[in-house]
C-alpha atoms as a PDB file:
ATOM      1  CA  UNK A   1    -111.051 -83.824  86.472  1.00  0.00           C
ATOM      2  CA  UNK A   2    -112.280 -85.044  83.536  1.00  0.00           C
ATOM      3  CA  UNK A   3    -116.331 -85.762  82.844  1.00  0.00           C
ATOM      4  CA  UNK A   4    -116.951 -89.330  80.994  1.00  0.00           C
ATOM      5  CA  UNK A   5    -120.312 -89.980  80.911  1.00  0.00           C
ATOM      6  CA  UNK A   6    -123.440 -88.411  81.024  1.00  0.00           C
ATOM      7  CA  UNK A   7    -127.055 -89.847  81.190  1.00  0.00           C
ATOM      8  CA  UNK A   8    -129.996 -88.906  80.178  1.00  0.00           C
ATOM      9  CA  UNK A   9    -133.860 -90.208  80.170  1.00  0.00           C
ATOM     10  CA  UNK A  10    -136.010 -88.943  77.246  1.00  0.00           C
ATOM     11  CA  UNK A  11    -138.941 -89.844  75.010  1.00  0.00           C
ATOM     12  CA  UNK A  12    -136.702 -90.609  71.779  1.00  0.00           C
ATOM     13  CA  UNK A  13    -133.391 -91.550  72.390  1.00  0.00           C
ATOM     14  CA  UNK A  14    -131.704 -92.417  68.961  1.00  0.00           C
ATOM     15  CA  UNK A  15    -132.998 -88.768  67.345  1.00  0.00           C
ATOM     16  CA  UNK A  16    -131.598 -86.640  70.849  1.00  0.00           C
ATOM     17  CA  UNK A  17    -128.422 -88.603  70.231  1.00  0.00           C
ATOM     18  CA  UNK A  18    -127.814 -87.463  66.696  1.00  0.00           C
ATOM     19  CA  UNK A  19    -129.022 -84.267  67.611  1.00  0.00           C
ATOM     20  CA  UNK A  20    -126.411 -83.898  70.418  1.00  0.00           C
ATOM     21  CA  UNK A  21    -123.472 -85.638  68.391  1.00  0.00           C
ATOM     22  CA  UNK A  22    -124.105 -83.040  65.301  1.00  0.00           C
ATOM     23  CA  UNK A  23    -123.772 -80.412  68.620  1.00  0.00           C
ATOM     24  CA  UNK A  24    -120.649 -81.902  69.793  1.00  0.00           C
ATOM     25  CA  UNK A  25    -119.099 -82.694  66.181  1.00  0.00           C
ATOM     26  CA  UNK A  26    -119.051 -86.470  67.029  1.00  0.00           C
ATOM     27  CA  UNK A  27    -119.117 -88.412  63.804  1.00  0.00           C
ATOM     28  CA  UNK A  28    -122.216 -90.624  64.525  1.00  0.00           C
ATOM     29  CA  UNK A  29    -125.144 -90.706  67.287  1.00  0.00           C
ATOM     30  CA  UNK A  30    -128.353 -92.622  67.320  1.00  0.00           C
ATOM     31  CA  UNK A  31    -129.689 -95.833  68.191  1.00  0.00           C
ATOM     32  CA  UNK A  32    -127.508 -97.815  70.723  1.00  0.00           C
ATOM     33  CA  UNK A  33    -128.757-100.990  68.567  1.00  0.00           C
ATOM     34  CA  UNK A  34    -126.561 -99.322  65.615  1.00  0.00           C
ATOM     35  CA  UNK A  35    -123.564 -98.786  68.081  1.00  0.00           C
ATOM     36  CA  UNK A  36    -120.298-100.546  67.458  1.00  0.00           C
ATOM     37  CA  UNK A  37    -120.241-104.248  68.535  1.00  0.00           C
ATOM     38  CA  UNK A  38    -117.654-103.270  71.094  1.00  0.00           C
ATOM     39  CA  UNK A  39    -120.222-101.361  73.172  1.00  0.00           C
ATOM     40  CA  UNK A  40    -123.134-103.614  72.590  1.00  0.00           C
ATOM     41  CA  UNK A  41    -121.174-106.793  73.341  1.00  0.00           C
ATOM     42  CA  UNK A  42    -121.164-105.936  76.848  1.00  0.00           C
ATOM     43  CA  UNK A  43    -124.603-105.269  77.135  1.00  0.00           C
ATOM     44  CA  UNK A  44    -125.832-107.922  75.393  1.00  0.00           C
ATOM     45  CA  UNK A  45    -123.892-109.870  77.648  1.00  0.00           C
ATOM     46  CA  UNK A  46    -125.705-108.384  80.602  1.00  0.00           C
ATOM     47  CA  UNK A  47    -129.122-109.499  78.859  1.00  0.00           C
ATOM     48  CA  UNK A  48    -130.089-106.880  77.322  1.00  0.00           C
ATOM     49  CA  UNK A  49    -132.335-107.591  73.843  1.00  0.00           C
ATOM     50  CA  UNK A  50    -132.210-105.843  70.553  1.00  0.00           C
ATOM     51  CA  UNK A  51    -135.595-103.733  71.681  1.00  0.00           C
ATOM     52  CA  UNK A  52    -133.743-102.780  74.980  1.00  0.00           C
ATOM     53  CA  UNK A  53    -130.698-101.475  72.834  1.00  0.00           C
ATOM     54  CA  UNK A  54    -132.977 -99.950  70.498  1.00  0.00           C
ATOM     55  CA  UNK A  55    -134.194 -97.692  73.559  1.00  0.00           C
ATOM     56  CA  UNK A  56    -131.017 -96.561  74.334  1.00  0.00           C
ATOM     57  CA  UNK A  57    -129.759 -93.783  72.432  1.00  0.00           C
ATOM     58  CA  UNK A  58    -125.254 -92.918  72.252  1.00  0.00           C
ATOM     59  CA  UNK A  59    -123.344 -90.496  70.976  1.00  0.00           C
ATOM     60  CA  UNK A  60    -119.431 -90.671  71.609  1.00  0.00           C
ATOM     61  CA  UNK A  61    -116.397 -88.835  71.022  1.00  0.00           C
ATOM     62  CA  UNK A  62    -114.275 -90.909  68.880  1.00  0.00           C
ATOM     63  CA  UNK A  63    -110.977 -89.812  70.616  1.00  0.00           C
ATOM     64  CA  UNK A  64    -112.446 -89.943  74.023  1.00  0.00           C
ATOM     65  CA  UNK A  65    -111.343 -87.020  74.979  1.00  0.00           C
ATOM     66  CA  UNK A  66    -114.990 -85.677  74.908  1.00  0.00           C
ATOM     67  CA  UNK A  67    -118.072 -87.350  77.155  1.00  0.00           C
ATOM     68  CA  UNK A  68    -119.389 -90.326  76.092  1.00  0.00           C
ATOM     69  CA  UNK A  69    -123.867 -89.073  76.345  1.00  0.00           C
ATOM     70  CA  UNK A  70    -126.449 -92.106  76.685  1.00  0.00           C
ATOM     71  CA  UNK A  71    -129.992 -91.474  75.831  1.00  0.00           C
ATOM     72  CA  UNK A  72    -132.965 -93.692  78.146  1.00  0.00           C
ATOM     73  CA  UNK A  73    -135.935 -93.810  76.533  1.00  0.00           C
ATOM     74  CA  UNK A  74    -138.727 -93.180  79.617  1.00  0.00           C
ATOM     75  CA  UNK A  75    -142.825 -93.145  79.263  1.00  0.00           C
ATOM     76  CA  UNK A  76    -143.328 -90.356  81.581  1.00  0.00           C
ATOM     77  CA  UNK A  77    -142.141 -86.805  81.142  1.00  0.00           C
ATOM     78  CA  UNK A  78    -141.259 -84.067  83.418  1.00  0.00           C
ATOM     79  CA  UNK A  79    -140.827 -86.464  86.421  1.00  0.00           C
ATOM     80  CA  UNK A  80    -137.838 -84.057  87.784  1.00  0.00           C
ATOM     81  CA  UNK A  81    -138.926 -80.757  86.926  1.00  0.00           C
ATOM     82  CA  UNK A  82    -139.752 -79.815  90.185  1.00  0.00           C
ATOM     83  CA  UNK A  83    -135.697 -81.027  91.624  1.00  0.00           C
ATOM     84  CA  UNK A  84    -134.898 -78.618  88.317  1.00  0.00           C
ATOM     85  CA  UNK A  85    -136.658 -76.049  88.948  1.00  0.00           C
ATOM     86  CA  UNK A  86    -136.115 -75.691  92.383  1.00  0.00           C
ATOM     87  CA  UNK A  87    -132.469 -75.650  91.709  1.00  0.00           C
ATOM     88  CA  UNK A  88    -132.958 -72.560  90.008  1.00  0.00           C
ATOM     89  CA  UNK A  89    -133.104 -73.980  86.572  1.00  0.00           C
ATOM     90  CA  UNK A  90    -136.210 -72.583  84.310  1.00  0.00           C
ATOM     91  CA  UNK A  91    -137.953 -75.199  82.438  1.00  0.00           C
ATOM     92  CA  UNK A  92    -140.237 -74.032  79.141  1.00  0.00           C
ATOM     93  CA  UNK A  93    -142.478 -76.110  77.326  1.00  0.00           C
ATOM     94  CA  UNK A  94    -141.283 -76.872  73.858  1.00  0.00           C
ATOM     95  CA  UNK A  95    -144.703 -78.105  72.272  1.00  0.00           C
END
């Protein structure tokens, strides 16, 4: 089984994108508005504007061998620690 994509929201998309394609050794991460035309094409396609893309945060293997990460930039925070926590998972406050 191999894992392709994962998805997450956050409050700044194009900065946890770098931060998680410097932890992966992709090449690049950041804005999906900087993202190669071949992935924005698409979604441009499907409406979505230069401030939607600039929302969206990417980081990508280049090979493809590793999971592609997308980064959803949301207003509210914490919305599913409860379904975390009660999973077992401990959240901590990094403020």
């Amino acid at each position: 089984m191999r894992l392709g994509n994962i998805t997450f929201d956050c409050h700044d998309p194009g900065r946890l994108a770098r931060f998680w394609a410097a932890v992966f050794g992709y090449p690049t991460g950041g804005s999906a508005l900087d993202a190669p035309e071949e992935i924005t094409r698409p979604l441009r396609e499907a409406g979505l504007t230069d401030d939607d893309l600039a929302s969206r945060g990417l980081a990508e293997d280049p090979t493809g061998a590793g999971p592609r990460l997308y980064f959803h930039r949301v207003p509210e925070g914490k919305r599913d620690e409860p379904r975390a926590t009660g999973n077992g998972v401990t959240c901590r406050n990094a403020s």
